[in-house]
Protein backbone atom coordinates (compact mmCIF):
# COMPACT_ATOMS: atom_id res chain seq x y z
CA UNK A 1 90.79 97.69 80.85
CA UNK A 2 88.77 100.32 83.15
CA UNK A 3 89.32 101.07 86.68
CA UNK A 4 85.88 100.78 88.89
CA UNK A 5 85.22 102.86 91.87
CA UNK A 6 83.10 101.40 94.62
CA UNK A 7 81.34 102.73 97.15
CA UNK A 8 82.64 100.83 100.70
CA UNK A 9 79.85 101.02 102.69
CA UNK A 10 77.91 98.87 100.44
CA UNK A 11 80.50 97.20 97.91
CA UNK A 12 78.60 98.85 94.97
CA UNK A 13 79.68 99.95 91.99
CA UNK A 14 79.95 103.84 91.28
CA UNK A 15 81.57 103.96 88.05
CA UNK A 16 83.73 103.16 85.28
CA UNK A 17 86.53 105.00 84.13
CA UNK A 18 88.78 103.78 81.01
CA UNK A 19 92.30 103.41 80.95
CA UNK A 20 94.92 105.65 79.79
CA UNK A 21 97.06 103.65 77.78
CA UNK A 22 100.64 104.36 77.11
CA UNK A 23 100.85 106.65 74.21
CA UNK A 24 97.75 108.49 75.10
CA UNK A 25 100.19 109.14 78.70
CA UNK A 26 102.85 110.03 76.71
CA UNK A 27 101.09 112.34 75.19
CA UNK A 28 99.64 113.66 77.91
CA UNK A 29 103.73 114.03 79.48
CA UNK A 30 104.53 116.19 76.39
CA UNK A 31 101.47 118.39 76.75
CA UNK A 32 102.35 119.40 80.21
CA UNK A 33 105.64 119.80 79.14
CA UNK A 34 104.61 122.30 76.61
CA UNK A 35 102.50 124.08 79.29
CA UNK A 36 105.73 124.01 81.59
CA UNK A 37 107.59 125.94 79.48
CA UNK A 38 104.98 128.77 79.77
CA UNK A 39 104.11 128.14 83.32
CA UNK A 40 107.87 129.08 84.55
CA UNK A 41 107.67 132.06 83.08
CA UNK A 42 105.05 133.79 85.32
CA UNK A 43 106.14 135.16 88.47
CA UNK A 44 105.27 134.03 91.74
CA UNK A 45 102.84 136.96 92.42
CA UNK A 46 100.67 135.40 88.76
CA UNK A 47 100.98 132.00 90.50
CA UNK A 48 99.84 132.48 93.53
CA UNK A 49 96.50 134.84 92.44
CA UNK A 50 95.50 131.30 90.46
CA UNK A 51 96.09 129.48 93.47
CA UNK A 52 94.06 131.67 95.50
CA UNK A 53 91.42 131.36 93.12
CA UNK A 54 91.45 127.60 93.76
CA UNK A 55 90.81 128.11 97.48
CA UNK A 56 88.28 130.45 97.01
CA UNK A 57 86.07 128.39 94.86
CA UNK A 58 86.70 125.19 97.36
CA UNK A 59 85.51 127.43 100.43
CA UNK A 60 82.65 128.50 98.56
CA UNK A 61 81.08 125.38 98.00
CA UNK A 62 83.03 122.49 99.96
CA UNK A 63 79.88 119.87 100.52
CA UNK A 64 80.30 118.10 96.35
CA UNK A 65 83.79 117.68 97.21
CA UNK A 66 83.27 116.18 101.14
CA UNK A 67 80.14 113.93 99.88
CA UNK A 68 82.77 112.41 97.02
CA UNK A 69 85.45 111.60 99.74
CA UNK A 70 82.03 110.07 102.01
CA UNK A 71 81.22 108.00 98.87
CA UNK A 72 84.32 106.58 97.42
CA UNK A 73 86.65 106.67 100.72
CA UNK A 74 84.04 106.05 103.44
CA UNK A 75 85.11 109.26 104.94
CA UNK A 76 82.17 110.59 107.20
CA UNK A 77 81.18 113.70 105.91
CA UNK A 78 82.28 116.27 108.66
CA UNK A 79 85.34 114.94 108.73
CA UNK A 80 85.77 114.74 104.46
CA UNK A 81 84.35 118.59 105.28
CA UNK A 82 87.13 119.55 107.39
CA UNK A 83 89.86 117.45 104.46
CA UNK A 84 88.38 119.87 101.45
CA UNK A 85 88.65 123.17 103.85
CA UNK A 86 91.90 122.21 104.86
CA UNK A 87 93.15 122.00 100.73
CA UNK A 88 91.78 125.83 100.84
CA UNK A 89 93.90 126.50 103.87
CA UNK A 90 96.73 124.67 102.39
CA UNK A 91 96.73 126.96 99.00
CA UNK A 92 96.69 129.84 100.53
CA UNK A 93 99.75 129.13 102.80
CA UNK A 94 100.83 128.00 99.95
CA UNK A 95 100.42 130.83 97.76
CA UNK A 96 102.17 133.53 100.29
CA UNK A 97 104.84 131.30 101.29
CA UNK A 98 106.32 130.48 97.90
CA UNK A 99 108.47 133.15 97.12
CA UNK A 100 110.35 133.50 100.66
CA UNK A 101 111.22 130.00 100.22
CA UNK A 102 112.44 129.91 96.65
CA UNK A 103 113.94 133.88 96.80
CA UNK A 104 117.63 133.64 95.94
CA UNK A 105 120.37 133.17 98.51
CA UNK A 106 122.90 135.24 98.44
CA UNK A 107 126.56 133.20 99.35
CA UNK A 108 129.38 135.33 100.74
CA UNK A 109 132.55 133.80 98.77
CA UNK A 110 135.66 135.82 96.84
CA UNK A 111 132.99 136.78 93.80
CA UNK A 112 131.74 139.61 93.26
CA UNK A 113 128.55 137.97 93.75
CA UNK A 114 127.46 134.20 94.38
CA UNK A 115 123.96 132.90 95.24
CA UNK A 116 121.58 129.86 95.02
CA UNK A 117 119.07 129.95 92.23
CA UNK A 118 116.08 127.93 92.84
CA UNK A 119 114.24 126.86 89.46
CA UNK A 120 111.94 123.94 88.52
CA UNK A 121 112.88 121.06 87.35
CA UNK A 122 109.98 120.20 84.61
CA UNK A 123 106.69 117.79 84.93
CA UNK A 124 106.50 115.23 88.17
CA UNK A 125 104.46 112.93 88.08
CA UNK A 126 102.23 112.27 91.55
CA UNK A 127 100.88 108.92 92.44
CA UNK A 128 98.52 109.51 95.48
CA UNK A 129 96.75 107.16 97.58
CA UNK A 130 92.86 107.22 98.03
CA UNK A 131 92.65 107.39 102.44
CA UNK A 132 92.99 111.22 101.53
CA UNK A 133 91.75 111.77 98.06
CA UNK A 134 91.83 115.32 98.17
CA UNK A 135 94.13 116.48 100.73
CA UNK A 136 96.93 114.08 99.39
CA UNK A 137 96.65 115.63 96.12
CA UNK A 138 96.91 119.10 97.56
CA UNK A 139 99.62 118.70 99.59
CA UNK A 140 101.80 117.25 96.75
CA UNK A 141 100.34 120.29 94.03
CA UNK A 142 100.80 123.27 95.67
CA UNK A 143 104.75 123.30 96.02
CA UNK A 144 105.15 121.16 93.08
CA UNK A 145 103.05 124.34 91.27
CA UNK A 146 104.07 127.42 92.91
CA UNK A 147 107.74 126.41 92.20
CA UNK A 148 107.03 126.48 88.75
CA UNK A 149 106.48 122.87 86.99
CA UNK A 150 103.77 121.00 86.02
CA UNK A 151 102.32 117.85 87.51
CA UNK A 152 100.57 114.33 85.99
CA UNK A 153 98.27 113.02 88.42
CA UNK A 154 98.34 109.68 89.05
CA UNK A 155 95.34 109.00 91.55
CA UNK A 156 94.48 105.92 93.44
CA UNK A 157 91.92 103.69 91.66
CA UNK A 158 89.48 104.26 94.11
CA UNK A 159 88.84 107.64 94.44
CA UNK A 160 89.15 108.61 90.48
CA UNK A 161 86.29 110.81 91.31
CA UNK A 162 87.76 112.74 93.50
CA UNK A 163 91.09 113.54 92.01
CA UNK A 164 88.42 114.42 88.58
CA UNK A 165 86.81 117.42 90.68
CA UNK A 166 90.45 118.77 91.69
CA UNK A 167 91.09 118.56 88.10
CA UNK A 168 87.91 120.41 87.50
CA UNK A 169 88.77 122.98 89.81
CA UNK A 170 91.84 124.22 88.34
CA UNK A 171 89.97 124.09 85.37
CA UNK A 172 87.54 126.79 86.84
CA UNK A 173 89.89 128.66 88.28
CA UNK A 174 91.61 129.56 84.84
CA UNK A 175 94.74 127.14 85.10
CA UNK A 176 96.36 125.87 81.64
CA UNK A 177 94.68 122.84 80.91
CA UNK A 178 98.17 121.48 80.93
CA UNK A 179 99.32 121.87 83.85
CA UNK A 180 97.40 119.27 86.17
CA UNK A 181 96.09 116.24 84.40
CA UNK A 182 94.79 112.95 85.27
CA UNK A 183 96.56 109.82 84.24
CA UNK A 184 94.66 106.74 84.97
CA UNK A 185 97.66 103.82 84.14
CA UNK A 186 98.36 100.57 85.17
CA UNK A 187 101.19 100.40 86.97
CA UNK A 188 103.39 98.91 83.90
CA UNK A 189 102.38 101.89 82.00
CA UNK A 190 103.53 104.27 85.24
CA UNK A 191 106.32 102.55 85.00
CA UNK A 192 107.21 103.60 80.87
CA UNK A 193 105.75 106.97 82.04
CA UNK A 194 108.42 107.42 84.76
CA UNK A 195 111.14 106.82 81.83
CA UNK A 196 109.50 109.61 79.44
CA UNK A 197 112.12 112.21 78.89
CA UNK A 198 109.27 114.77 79.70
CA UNK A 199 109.20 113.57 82.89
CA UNK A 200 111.93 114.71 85.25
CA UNK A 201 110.47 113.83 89.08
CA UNK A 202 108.05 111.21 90.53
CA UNK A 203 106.41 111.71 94.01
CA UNK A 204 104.10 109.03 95.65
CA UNK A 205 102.47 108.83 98.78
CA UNK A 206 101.87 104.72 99.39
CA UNK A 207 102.98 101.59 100.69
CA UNK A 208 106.82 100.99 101.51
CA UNK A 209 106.75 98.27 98.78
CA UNK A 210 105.29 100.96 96.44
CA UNK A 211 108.16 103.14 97.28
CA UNK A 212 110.35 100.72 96.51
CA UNK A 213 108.91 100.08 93.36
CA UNK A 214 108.51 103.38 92.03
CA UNK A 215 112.23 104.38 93.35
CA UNK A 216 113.92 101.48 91.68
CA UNK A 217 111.99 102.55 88.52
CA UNK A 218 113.21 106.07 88.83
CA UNK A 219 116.80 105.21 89.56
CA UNK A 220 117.20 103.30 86.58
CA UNK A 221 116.27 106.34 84.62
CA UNK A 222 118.18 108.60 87.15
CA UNK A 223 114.57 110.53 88.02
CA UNK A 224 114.02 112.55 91.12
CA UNK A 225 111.47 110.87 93.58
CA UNK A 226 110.03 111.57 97.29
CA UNK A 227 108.28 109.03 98.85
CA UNK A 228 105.98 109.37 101.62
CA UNK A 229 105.37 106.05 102.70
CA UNK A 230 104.03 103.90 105.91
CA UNK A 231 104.21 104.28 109.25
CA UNK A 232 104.18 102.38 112.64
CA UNK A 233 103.99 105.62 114.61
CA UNK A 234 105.09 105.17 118.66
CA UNK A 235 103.16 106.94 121.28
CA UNK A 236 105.10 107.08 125.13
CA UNK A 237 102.84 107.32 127.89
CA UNK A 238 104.75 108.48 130.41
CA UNK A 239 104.26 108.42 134.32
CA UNK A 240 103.86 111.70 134.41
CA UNK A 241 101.34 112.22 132.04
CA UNK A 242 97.74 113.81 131.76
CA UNK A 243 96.17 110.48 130.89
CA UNK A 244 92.70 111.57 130.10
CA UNK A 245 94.59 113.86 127.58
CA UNK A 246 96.73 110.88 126.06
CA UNK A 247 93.71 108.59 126.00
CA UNK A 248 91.64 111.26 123.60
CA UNK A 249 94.69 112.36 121.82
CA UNK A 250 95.95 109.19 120.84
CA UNK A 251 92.33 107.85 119.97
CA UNK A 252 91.88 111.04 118.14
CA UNK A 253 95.07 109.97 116.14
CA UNK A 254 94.27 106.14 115.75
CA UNK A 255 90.96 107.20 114.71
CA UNK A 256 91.71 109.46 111.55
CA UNK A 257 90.19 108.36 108.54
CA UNK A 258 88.62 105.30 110.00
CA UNK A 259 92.54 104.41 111.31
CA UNK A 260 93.88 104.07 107.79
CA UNK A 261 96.22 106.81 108.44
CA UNK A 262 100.18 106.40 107.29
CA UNK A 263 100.72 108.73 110.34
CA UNK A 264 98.87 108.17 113.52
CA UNK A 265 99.05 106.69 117.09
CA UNK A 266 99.97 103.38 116.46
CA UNK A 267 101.98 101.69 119.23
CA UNK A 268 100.97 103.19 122.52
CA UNK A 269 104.05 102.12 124.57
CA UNK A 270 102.80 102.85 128.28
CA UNK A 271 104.89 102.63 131.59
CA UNK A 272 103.98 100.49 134.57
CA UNK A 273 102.17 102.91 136.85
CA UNK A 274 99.73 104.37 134.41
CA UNK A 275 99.52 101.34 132.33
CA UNK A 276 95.75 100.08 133.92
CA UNK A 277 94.02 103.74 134.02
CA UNK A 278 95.16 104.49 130.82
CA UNK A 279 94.13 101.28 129.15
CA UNK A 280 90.34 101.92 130.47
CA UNK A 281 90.39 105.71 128.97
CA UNK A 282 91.21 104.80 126.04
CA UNK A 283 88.93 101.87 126.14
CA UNK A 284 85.91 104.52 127.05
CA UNK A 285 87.47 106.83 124.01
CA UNK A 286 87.44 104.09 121.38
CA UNK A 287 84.28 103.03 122.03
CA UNK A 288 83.00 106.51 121.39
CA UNK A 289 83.02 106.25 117.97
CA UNK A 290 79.77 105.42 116.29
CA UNK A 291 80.06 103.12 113.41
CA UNK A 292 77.84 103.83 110.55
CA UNK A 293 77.12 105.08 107.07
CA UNK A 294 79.07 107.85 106.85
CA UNK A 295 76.30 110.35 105.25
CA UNK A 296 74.72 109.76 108.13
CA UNK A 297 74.41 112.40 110.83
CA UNK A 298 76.55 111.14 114.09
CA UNK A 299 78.90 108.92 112.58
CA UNK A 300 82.45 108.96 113.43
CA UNK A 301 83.57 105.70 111.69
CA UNK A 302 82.93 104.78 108.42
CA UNK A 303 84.24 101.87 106.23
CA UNK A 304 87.92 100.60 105.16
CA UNK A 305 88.51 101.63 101.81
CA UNK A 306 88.88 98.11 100.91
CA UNK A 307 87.62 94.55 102.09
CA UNK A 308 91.13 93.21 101.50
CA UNK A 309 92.58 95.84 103.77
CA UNK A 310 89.83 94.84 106.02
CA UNK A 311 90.82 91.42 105.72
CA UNK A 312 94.12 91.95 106.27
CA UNK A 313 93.80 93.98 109.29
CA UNK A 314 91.58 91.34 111.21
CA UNK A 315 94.33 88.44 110.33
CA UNK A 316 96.87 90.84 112.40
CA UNK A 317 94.40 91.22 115.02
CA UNK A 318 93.65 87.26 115.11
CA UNK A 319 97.14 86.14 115.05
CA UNK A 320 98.59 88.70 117.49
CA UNK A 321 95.64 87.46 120.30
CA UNK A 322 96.92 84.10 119.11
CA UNK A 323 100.35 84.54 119.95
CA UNK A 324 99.24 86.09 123.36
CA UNK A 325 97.74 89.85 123.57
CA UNK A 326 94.83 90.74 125.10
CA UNK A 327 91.57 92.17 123.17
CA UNK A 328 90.37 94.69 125.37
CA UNK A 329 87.56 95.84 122.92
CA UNK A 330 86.33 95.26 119.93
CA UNK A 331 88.15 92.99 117.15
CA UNK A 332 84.98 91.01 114.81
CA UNK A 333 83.70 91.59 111.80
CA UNK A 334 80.42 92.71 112.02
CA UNK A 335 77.17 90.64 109.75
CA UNK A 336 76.46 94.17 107.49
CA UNK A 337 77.04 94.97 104.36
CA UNK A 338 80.00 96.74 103.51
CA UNK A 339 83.70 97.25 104.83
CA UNK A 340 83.20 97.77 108.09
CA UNK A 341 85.42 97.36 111.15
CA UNK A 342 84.77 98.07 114.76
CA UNK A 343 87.01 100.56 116.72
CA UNK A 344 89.14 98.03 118.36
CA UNK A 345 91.72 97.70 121.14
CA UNK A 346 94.97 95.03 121.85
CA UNK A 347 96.65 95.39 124.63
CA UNK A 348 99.68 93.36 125.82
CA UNK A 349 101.06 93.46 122.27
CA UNK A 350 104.43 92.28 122.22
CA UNK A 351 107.28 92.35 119.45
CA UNK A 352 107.21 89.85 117.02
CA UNK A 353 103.77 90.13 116.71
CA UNK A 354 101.91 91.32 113.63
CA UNK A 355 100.06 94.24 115.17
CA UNK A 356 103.65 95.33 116.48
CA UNK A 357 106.15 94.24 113.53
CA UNK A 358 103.64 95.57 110.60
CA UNK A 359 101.98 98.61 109.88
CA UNK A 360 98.23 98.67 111.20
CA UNK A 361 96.03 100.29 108.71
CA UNK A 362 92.49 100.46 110.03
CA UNK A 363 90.66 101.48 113.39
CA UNK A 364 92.82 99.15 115.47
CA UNK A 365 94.92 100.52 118.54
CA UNK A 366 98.06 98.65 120.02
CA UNK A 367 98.75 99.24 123.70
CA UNK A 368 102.45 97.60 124.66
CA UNK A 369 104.54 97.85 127.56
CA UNK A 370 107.71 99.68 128.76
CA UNK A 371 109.42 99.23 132.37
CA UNK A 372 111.09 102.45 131.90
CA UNK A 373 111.51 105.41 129.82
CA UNK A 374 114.95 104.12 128.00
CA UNK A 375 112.93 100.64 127.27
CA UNK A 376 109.96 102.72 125.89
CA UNK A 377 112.74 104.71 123.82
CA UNK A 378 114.05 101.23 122.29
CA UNK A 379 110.39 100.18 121.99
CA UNK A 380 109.85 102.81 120.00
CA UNK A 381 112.80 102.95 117.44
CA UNK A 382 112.33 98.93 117.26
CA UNK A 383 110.48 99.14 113.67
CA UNK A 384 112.01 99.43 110.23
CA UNK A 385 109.50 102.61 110.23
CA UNK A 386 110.40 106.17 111.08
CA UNK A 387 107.33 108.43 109.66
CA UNK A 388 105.79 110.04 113.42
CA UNK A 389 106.27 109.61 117.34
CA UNK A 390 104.76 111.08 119.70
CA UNK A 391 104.85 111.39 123.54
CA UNK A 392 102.83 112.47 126.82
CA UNK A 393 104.98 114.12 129.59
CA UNK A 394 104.60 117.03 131.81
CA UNK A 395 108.77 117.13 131.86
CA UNK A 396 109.33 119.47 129.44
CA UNK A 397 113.16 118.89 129.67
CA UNK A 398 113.10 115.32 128.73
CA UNK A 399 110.21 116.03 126.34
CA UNK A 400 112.58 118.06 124.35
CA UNK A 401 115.76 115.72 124.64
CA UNK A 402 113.26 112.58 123.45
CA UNK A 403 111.73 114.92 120.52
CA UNK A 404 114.96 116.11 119.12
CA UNK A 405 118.17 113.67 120.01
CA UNK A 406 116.16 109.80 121.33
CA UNK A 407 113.22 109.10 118.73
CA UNK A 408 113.62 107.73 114.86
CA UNK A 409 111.30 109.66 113.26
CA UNK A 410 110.27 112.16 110.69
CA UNK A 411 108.14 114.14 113.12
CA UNK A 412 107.68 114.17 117.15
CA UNK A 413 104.55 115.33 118.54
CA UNK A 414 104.57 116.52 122.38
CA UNK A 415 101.05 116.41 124.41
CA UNK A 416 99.25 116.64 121.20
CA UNK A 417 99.62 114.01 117.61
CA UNK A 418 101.44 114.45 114.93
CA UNK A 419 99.65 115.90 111.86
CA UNK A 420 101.15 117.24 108.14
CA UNK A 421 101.05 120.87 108.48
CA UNK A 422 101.88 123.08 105.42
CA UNK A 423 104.13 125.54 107.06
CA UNK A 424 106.60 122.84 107.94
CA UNK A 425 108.72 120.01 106.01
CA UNK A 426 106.66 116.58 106.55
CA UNK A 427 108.39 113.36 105.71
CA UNK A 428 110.11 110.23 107.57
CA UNK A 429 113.11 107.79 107.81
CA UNK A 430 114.12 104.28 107.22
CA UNK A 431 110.69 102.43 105.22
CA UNK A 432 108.93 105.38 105.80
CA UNK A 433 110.59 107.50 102.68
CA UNK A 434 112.58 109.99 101.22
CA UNK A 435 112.43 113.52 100.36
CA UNK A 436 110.20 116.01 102.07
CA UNK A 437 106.55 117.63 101.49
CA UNK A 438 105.42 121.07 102.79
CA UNK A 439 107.29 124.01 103.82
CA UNK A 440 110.51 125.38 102.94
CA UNK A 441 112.02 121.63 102.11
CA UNK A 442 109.20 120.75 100.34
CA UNK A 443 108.79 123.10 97.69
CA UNK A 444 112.46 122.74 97.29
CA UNK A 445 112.71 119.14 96.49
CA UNK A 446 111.58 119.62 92.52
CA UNK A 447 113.81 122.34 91.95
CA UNK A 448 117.33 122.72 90.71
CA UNK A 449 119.83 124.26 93.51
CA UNK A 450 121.62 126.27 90.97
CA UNK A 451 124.56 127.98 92.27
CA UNK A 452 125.95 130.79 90.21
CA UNK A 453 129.01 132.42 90.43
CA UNK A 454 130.08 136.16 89.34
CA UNK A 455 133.42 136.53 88.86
């Protein structure tokens, strides 16, 4: 078997790669292991010059990398631009942040000395998705590797291209050739990979039923995992707020990588008084984006990934105006070639619908409606999801109680959207995952806590 990427805005195929079959994976388990062993030896300061050698070569020459998210992800090229710079930035935090956050802690007991040891745990296998071929990759690689272990990378089949040129990049930047590879399995062979004894940790960034998958695997085998998984992020428009602000924000959000974004404004919940002015701004802001090839200069939206996904997504949109919301802009397929989808807009979106009960994974917002700020709180927690929320409110009293004590999620965003940044843990609750990414959790999650104890 060989996995084909295409290229979405015209269905075409870009190329062929073949199949790693299972002993040529296990092999390729056992050779990072070897390269492990070596790895964990450096110190953080040998580490983190490699590292920096990876984000220097990226900010030298970013436009190969951004035209390869463009072609196989339909990413429009200044925004793949700003993905690859922001896998530089990433590193580098990465690199100087390491060693604070794995330094030993000392613990005052009756010893004469006691502390927490952090050391890696061995080769993890990543399984990344394709809406951010590069970044995704990054993010998982850079505390998995300044921690000390090695990584297989499983990629998503349709940006195999991409995840090649990160592999090519540690490559140039003097890395072990051991220490990041490319597995390209099916998931049956993942699966028998996750039970090598080589391998000692699994992270994936996917669907909930993907999680699920991977984490009943690795249980069986008693296997770390994290999962980063989807999202039905909830937005509160409060009475109070700037609208013109939430409008852009949240169709800022919504609008990330053509809306196929695990975490992004979602579910705009809106209260009475604003609910009309704010509909029409982010009715103006939506239709802002221009649709288009995205090599093309003044595009803002470029294809789904996928014409199932597309498919998918305009069944929720059908059956939710079925059941009784209100298309406000937007919602057909249009006659090109290609996966393309307009920027739409439901409003009156009400639970029990698809667009409110399932996660909405294209350029698609959902406006729904709250009497009061306690009804928009149960609004909000009413999803088996708990990955971002977000809010708009000049209070900055209740803004802080709703952050930090009223709303289910990984991560709250105040007067702005909630984004993965590397200097703090990213992760969420309930269908949405386990485990943590980024910052000082992060880099912790494939390590042993060792505590040691000096009599």
């Amino acid at each position: 078997m060989a996995f084909q990427t295409h290229n979405p805005a015209t269905c075409e195929v870009l190329a062929r790669y073949p199949e790693t079959s299972a002993e040529e994976a296990f092999a390729l388990a056992e050779r990072a292991h070897a390269t492990f062993l070596q790895w964990r030896e450096l110190d953080f300061d040998q580490r983190a010059a490699m590292l920096l050698r990876v984000a220097w070569l990226i900010e030298q020459n970013p436009d190969p990398l951004a035209r390869m998210a463009a072609l196989e992800a339909g990413r429009p090229l200044a925004e793949a631009r700003d993905e690859v710079l922001k896998c530089a930035w990433v590193a580098r935090l990465g690199a100087a942040a390491a060693k604070g956050h794995l330094v030993d802690e000392p613990v005052k007991t009756e010893a004469q000395a006691s502390f927490v040891h952090y050391e890696p745990l061995g080769v993890v296998l990543t399984i990344t998705p394709w809406n951010f071929p590069f970044y995704q990759i990054f993010r998982s690689l850079v505390p998995m590797l300044m921690a000390g272990n090695a990584a297989l990378i499983k990629p998503s089949p349709e940006t195999i291209g991409c995840a090649q040129m990160i592999v090519d990049l540690f490559r140039q930047a003097g890395w072990p050739e051991g220490l990041a590879q490319l597995v390209l399995t099916s998931n049956d062979t993942s699966a028998m990979l996750i039970g090598h004894p080589a391998i000692q940790g699994v992270a994936l960034t996917g669907s909930t039923a993907a999680g699920r998958s991977v984490a009943s695997t690795a249980g069986r085998v008693l296997k770390k995992v994290v999962l980063e998984l989807g999202g039905s992020d909830p937005y509160l428009i409060l009475e109070d707020a700037d609208l013109e602000q939430a409008a852009n924000i949240c169709a800022a959000s919504r609008m990330i990588a053509g809306g196929q974004c695990c975490i992004s404004a979602k579910r705009l919940i809106v209260l009475p008084k604003v609910r009309a002015e704010f509909e029409q701004l982010l009715k103006h802001a939506m239709e802002g984006y221009v649709m288009g090839d995205p090599f093309e200069d003044g595009v803002t939206l470029g294809p789904m990934c996928r014409p199932d996904l597309r498919k998918s997504l305009h069944r929720q949109v059908t059956d939710s105006l079925a059941m009784g919301a209100r298309l406000v802009t937007g919602g057909s397929i249009p006659d090109d070639p290609g996966n393309f989808y307009p920027a739409t807009v439901v409003a009156d979106v009400c639970p029990g619908m698809p667009l409110a009960e399932e996660e909405v994974f294209g350029p698609v917002a959902v406006i729904m409606n709250a009497d009061d700020v306690d009804s928009a709180v149960t609004l909000a927690n009413q999803t088996s999801y708990g990955l971002g929320a977000g809010l708009f409110t000049q209070d900055m009293g209740l803004a802080q109680e709703l952050a930090s004590r009223r709303l289910d999620a990984g991560s709250v965003a105040v007067n702005s959207f909630v984004k993965s940044d590397p200097r703090l843990p990213f992760g969420g609750i309930k269908d949405s995952g386990l485990g943590r990414e980024l910052g000082a959790l992060g880099i912790r999650e494939f390590t042993n806590a060792k505590s040691v104890w000096i009599a």
